[in-house]
C-alpha atoms as a PDB file:
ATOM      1  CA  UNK A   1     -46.782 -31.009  41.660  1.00  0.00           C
ATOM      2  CA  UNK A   2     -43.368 -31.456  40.826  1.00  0.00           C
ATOM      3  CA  UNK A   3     -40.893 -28.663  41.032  1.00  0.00           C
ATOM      4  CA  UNK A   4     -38.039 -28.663  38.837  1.00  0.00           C
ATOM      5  CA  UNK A   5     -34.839 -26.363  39.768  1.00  0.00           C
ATOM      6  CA  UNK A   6     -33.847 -23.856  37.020  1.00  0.00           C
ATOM      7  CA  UNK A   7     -30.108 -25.314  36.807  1.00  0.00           C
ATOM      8  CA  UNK A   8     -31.494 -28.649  35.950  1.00  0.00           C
ATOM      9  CA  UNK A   9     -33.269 -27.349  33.142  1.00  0.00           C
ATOM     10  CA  UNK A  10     -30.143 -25.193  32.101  1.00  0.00           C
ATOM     11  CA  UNK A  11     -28.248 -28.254  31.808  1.00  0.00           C
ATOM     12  CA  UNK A  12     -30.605 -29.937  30.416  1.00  0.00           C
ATOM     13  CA  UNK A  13     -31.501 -27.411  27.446  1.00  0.00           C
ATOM     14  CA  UNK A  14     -27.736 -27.022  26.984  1.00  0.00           C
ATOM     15  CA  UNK A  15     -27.381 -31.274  26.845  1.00  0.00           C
ATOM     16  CA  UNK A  16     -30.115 -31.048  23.805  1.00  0.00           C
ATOM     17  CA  UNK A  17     -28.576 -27.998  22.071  1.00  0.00           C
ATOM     18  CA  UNK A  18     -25.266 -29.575  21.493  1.00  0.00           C
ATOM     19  CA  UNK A  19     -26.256 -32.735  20.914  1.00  0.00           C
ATOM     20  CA  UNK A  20     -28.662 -31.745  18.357  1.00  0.00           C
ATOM     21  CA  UNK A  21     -26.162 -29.149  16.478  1.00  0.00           C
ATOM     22  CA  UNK A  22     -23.372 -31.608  16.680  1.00  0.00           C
ATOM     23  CA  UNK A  23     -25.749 -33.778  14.339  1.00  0.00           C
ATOM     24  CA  UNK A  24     -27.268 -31.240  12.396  1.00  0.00           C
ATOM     25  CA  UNK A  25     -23.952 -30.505  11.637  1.00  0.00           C
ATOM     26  CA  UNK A  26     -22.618 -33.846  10.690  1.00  0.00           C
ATOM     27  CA  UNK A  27     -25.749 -34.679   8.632  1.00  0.00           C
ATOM     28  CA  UNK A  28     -24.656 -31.243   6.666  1.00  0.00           C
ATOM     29  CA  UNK A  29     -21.327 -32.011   6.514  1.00  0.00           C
ATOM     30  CA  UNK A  30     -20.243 -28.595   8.758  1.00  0.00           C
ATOM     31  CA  UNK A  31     -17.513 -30.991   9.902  1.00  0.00           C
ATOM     32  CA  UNK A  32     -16.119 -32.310   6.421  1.00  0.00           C
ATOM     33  CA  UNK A  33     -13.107 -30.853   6.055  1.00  0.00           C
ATOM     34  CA  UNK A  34     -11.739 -30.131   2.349  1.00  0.00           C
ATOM     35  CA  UNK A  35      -8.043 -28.925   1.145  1.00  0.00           C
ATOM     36  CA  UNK A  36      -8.013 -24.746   1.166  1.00  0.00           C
ATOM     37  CA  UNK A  37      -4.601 -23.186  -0.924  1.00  0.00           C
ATOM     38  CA  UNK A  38      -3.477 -20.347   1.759  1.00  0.00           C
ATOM     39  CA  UNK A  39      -0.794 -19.352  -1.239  1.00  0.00           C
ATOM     40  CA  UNK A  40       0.379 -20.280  -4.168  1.00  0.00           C
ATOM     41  CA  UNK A  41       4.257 -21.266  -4.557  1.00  0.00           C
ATOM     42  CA  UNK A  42       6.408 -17.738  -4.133  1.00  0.00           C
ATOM     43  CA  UNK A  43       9.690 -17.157  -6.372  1.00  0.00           C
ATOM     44  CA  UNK A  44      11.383 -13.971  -5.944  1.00  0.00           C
ATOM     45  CA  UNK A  45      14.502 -12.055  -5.760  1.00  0.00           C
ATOM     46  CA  UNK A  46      15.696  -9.469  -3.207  1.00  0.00           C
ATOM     47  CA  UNK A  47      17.070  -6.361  -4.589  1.00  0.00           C
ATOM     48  CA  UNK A  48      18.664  -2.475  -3.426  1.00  0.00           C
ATOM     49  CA  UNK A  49      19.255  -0.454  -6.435  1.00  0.00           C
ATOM     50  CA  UNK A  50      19.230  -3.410  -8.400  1.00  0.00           C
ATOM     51  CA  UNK A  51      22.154  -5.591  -6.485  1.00  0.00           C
ATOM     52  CA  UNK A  52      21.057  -8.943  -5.318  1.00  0.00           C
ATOM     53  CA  UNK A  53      20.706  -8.924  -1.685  1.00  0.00           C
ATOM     54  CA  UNK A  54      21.964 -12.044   0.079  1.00  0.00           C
ATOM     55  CA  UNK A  55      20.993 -14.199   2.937  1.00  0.00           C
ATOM     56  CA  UNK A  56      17.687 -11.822   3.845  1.00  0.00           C
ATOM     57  CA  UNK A  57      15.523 -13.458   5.921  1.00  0.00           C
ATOM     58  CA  UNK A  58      12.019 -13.528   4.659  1.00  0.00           C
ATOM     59  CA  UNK A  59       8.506 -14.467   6.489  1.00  0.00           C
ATOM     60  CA  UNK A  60       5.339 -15.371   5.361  1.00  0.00           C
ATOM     61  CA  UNK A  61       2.273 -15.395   7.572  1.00  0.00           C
ATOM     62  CA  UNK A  62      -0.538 -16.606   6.456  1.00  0.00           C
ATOM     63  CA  UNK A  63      -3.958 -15.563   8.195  1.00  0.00           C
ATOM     64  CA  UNK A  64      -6.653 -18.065   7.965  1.00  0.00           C
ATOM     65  CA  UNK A  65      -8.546 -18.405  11.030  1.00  0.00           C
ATOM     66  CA  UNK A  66      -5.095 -19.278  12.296  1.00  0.00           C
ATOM     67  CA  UNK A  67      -1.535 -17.954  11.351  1.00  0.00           C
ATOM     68  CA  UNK A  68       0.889 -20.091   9.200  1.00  0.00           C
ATOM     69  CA  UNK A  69       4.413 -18.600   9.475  1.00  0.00           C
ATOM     70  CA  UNK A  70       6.940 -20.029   7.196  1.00  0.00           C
ATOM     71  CA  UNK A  71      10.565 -18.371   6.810  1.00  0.00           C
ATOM     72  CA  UNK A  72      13.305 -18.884   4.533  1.00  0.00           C
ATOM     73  CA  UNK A  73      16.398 -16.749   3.619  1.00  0.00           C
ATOM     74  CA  UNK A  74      17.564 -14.994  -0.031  1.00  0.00           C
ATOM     75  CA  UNK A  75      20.545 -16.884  -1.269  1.00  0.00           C
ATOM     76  CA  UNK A  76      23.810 -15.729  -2.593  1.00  0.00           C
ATOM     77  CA  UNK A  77      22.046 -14.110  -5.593  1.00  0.00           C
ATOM     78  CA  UNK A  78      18.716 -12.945  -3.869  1.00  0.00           C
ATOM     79  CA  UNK A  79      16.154 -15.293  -4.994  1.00  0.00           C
ATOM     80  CA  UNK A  80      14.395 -16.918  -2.105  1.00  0.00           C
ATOM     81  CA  UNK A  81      11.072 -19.027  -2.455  1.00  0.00           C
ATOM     82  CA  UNK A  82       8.488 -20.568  -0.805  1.00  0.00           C
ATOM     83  CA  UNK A  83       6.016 -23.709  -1.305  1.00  0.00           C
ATOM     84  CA  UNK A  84       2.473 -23.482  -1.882  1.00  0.00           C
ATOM     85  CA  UNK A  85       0.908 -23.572   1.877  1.00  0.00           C
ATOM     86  CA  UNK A  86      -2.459 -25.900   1.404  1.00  0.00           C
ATOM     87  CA  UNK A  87      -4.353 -27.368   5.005  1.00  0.00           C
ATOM     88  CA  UNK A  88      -7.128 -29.356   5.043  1.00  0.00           C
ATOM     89  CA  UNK A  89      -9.964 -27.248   7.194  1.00  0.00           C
ATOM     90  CA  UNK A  90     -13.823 -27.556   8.026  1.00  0.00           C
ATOM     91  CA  UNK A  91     -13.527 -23.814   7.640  1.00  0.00           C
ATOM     92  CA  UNK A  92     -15.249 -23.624   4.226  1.00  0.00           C
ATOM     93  CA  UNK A  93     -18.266 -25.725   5.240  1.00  0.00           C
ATOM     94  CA  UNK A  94     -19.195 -23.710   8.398  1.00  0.00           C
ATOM     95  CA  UNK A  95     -21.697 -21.023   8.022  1.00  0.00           C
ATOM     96  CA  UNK A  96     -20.167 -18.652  10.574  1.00  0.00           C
ATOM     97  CA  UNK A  97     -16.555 -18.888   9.446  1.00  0.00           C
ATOM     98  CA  UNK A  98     -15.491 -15.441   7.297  1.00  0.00           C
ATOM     99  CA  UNK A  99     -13.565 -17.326   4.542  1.00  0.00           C
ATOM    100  CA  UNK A 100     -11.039 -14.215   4.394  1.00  0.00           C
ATOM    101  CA  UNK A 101      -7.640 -14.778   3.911  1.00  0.00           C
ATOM    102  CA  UNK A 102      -4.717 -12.660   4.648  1.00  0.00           C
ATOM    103  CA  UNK A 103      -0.937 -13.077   3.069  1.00  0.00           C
ATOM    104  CA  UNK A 104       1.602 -10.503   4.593  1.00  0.00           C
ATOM    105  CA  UNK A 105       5.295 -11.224   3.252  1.00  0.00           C
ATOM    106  CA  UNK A 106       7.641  -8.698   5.127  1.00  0.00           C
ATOM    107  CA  UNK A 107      11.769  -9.142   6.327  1.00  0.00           C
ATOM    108  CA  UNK A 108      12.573  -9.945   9.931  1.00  0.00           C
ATOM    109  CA  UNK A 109      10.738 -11.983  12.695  1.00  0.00           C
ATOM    110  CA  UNK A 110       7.233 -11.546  13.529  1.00  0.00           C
ATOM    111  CA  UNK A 111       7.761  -8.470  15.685  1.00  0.00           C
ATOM    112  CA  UNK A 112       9.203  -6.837  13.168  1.00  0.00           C
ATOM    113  CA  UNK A 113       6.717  -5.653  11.069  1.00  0.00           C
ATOM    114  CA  UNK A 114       6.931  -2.130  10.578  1.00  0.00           C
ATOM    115  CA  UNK A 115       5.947  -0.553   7.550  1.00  0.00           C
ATOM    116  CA  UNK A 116       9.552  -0.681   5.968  1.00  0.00           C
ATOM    117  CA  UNK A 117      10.040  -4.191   5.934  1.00  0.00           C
ATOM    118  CA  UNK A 118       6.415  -4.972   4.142  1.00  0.00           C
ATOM    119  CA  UNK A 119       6.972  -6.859   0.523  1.00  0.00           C
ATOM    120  CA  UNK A 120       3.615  -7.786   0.363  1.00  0.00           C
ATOM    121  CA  UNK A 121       0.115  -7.337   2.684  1.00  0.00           C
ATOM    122  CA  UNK A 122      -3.162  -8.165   1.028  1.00  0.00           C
ATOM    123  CA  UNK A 123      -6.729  -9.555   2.428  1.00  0.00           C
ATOM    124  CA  UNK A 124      -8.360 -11.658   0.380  1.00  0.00           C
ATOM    125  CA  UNK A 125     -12.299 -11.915   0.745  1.00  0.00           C
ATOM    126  CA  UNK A 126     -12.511 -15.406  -0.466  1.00  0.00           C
ATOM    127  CA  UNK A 127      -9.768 -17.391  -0.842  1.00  0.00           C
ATOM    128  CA  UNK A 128     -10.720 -18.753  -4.018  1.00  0.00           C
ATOM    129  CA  UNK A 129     -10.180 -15.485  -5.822  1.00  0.00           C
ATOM    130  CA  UNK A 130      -6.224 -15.649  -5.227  1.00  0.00           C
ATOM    131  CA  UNK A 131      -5.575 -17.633  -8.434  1.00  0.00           C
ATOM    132  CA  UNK A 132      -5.031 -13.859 -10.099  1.00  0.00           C
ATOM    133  CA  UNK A 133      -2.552 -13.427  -7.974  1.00  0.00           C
ATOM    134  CA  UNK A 134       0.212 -16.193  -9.408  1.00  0.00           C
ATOM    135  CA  UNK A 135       1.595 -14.415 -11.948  1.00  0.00           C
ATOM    136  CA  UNK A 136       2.895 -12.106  -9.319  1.00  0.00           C
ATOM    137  CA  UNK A 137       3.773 -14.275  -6.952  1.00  0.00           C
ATOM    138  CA  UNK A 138       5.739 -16.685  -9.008  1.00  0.00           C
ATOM    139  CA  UNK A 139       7.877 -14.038 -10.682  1.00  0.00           C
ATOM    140  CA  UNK A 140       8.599 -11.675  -7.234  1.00  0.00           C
ATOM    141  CA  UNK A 141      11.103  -9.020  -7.518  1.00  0.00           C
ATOM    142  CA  UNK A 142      11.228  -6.706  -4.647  1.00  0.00           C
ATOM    143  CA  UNK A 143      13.697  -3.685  -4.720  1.00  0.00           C
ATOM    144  CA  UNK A 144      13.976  -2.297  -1.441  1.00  0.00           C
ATOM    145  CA  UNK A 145      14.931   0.971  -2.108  1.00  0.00           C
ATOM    146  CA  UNK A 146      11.412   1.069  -3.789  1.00  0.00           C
ATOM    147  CA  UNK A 147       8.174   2.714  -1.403  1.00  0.00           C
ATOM    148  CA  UNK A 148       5.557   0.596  -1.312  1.00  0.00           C
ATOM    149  CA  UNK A 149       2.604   1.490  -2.803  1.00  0.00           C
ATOM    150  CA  UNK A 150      -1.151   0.330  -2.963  1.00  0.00           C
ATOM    151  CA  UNK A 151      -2.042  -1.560  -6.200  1.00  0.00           C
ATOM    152  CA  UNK A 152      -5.188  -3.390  -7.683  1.00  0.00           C
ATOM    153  CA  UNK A 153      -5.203  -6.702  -9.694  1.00  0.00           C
ATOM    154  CA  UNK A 154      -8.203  -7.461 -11.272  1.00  0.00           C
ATOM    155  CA  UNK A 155      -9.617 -10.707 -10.878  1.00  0.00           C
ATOM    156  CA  UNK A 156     -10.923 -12.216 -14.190  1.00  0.00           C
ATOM    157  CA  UNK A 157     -14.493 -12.838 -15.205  1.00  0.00           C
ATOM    158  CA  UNK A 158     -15.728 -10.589 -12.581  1.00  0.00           C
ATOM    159  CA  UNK A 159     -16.172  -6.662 -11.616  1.00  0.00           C
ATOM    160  CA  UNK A 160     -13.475  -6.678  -8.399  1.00  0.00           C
ATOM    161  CA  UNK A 161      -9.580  -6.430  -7.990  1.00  0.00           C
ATOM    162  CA  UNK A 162      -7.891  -7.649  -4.872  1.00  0.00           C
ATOM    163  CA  UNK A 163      -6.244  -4.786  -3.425  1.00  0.00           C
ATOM    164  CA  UNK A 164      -1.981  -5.178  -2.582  1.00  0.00           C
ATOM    165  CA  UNK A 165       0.322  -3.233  -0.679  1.00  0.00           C
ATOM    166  CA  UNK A 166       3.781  -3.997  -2.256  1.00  0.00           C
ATOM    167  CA  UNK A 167       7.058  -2.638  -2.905  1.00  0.00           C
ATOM    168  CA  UNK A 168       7.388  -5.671  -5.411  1.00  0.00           C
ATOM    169  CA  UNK A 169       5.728  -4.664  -8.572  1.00  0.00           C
ATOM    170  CA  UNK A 170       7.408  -3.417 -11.748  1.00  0.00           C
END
């Protein structure tokens, strides 16, 4: 009879499991990767008391999976923008991915991000549900003497809101 050591059939097993999902997956296309909008194009002004605050820095991170962290700075008259963030990512196609997104847009560095330098924090179940969010987005006016405050934006054709915590809503 021959005798076959347990760690040879660990391996073994383990050789057959990956091969096999690697071409399960292929042959569903968990692989494919397809172009996913992280956020829209940002426009926006930075105001105290309604005076145009210059030369603020600004940072978006962008939580899919990974972080994206883009920064710019308000010019001489406060407005400040950002490009739409899209990456190309097998993320929709696998089964086990949560296809949550999260868009914080605060003032100051990454380490920085206490509660009083928040312009704008919401999670987004499925990323596909942050078209109702352009509107805002591409007409941002923060006043920073404003508190921020929790807010819900309905998204259209359906029974749910995405829920914001801003100090840039009018």
């Amino acid at each position: 009879m021959i005798k076959i050591k347990p760690v040879i059939i660990f391996i073994l097993t383990t050789f057959l499991l990956i091969t096999a999902t690697q071409g399960y997956a292929s042959m569903f296309g968990f692989f494919k990767k397809q172009d996913v909008t992280l956020s829209p194009a940002i426009k926006g002004r930075i105001l105290r008391e309604g005076v145009a605050q210059k030369h603020i820095k600004i940072t978006r991170k962008l939580t899919y999976g990974d972080e994206y962290i883009d920064k710019t700075h308000s010019d001489e008259n406060g407005y400040f923008s950002f490009e739409k963030k899209q990456i190309s990512s097998s993320n929709p196609n696998n089964m086990f991915f949560n296809s949550s997104l999260g868009q914080h847009l605060y003032i100051g560095n990454e380490d920085d991000e206490n509660e009083n330098t928040v312009l704008w924090y919401t999670f987004i179940s499925f990323v596909e549900q942050q078209d109702s969010l352009i509107p805002y987005l591409s007409n941002f006016v923060c006043d920073l003497q404003l508190k921020a405050q929790t807010i819900d934006i309905a998204i259209p054709n359906t029974p749910h809101a995405i829920t914001v915590y801003t100090r840039c809503m009018q």
